[in-house]
C-alpha atoms as a PDB file:
ATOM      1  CA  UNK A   1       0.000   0.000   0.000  1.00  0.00           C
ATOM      2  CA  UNK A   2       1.751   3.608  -1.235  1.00  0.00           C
ATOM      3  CA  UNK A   3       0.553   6.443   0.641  1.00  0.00           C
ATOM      4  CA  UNK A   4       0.943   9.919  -1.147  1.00  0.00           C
ATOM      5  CA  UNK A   5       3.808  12.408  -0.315  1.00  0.00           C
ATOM      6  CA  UNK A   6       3.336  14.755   2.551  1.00  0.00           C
ATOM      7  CA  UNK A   7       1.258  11.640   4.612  1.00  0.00           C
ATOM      8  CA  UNK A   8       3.201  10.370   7.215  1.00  0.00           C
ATOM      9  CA  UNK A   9       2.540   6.568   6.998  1.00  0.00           C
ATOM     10  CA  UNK A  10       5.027   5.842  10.368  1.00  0.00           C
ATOM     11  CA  UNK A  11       2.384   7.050  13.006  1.00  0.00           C
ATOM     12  CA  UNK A  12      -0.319   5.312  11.052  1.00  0.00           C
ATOM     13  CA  UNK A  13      -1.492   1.977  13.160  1.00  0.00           C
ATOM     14  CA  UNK A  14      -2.030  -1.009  12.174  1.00  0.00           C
ATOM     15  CA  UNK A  15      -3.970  -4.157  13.432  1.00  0.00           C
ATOM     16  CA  UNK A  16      -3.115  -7.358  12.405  1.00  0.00           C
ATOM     17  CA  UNK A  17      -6.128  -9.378  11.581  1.00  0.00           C
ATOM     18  CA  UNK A  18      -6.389 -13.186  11.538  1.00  0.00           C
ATOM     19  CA  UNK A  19      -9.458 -15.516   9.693  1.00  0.00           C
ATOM     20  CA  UNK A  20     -10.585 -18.896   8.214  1.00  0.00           C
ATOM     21  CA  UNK A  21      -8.280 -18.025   5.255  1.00  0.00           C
ATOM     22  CA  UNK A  22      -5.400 -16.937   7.180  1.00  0.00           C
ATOM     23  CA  UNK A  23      -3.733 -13.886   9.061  1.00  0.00           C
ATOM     24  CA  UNK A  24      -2.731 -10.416   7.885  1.00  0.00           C
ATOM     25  CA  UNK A  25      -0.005  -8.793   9.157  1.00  0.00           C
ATOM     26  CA  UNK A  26       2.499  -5.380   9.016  1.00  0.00           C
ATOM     27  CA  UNK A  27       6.060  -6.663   6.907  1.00  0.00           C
ATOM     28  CA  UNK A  28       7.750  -3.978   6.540  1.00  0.00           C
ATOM     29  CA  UNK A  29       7.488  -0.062   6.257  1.00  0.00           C
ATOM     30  CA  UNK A  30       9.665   1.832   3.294  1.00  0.00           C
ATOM     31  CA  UNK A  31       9.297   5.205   2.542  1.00  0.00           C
ATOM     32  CA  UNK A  32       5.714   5.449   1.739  1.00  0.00           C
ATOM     33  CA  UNK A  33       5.052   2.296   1.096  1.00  0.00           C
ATOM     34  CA  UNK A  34       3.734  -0.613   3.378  1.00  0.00           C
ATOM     35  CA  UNK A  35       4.544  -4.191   2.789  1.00  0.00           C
ATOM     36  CA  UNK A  36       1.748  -6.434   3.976  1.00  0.00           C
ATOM     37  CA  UNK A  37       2.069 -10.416   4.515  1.00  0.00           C
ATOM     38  CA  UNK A  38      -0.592 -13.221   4.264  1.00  0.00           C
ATOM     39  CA  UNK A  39       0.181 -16.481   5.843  1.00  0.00           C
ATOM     40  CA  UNK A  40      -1.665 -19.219   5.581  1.00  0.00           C
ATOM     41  CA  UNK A  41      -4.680 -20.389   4.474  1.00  0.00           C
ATOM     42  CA  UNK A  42      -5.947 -19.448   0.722  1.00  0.00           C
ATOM     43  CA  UNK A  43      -8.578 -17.158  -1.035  1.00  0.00           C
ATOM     44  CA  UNK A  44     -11.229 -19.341  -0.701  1.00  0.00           C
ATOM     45  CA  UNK A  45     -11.578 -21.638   2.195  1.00  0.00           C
ATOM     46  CA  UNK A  46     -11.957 -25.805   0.868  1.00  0.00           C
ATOM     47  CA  UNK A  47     -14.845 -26.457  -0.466  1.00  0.00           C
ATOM     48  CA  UNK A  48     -16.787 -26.658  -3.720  1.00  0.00           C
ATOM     49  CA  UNK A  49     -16.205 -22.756  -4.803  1.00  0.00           C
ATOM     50  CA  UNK A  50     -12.662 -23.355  -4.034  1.00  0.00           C
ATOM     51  CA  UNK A  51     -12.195 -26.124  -6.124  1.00  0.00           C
ATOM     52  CA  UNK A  52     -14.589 -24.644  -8.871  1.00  0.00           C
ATOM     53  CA  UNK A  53     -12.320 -21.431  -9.057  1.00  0.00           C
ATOM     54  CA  UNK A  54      -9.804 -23.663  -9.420  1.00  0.00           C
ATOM     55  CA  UNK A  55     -10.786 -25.562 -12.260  1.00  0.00           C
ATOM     56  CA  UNK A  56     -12.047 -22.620 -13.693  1.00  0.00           C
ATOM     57  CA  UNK A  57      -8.462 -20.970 -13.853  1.00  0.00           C
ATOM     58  CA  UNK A  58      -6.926 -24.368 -14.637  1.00  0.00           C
ATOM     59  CA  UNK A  59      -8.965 -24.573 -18.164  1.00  0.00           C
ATOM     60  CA  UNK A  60      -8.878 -21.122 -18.870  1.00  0.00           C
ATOM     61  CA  UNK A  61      -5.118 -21.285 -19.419  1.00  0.00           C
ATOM     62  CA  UNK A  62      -5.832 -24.427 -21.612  1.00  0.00           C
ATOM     63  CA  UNK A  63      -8.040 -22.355 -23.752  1.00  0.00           C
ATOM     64  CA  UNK A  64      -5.548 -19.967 -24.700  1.00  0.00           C
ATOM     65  CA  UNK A  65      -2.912 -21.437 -26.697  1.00  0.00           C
ATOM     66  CA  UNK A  66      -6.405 -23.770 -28.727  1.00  0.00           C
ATOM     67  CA  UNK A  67      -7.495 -20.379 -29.554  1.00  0.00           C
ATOM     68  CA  UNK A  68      -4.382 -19.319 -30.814  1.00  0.00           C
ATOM     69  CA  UNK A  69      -4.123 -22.345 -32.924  1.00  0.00           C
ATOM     70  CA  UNK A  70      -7.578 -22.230 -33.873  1.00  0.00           C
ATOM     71  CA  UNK A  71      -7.220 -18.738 -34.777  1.00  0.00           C
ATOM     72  CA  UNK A  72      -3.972 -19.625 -36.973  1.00  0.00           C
ATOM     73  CA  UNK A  73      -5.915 -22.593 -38.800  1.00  0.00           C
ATOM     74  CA  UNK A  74      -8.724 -20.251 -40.040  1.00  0.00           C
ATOM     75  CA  UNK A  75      -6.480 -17.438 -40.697  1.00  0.00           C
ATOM     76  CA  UNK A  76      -8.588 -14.799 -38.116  1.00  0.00           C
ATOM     77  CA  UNK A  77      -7.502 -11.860 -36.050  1.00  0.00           C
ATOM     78  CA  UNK A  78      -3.897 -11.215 -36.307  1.00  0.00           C
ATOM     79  CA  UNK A  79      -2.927 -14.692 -38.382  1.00  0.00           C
ATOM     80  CA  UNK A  80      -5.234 -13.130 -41.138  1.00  0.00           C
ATOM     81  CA  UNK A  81      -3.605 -12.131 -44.993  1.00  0.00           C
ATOM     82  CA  UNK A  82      -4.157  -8.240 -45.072  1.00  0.00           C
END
């Protein structure tokens, strides 16, 4: 998090904070910016969005390169002859 010159982040405060999908806490302070760090846990806690989000992401990036090639076989977008 980057504060804006002239805000003095040092005498802000801040609580750490601790859930089902982990605990947030103060790194490190430089300049303006904070450094927070998660540990623990994940986005999602198990279940079935979890694992739907999951699979989700995991065929998304499957899609891309057929798309490409699909895109290259019928000569479409930027594979096509200007």
């Amino acid at each position: 998090m980057t504060f804006p010159a002239g805000f003095a982040p040092s005498g802000a405060n801040f609580v750490s904070a601790t859930g089902p999908s982990g605990s947030l806490s103060l790194f490190s302070l430089v300049g303006q910016t904070y450094r927070f760090e998660r540990t623990g846990g994940a986005l999602f806690p198990p279940g079935q969005l979890r694992s739907e989000t999951s699979m989700g992401v995991l065929l998304s990036f499957m899609a891309a390169p057929l798309a490409f090639a699909a895109a290259r076989l019928l000569g479409v977008g930027r594979f096509s002859e200007r």
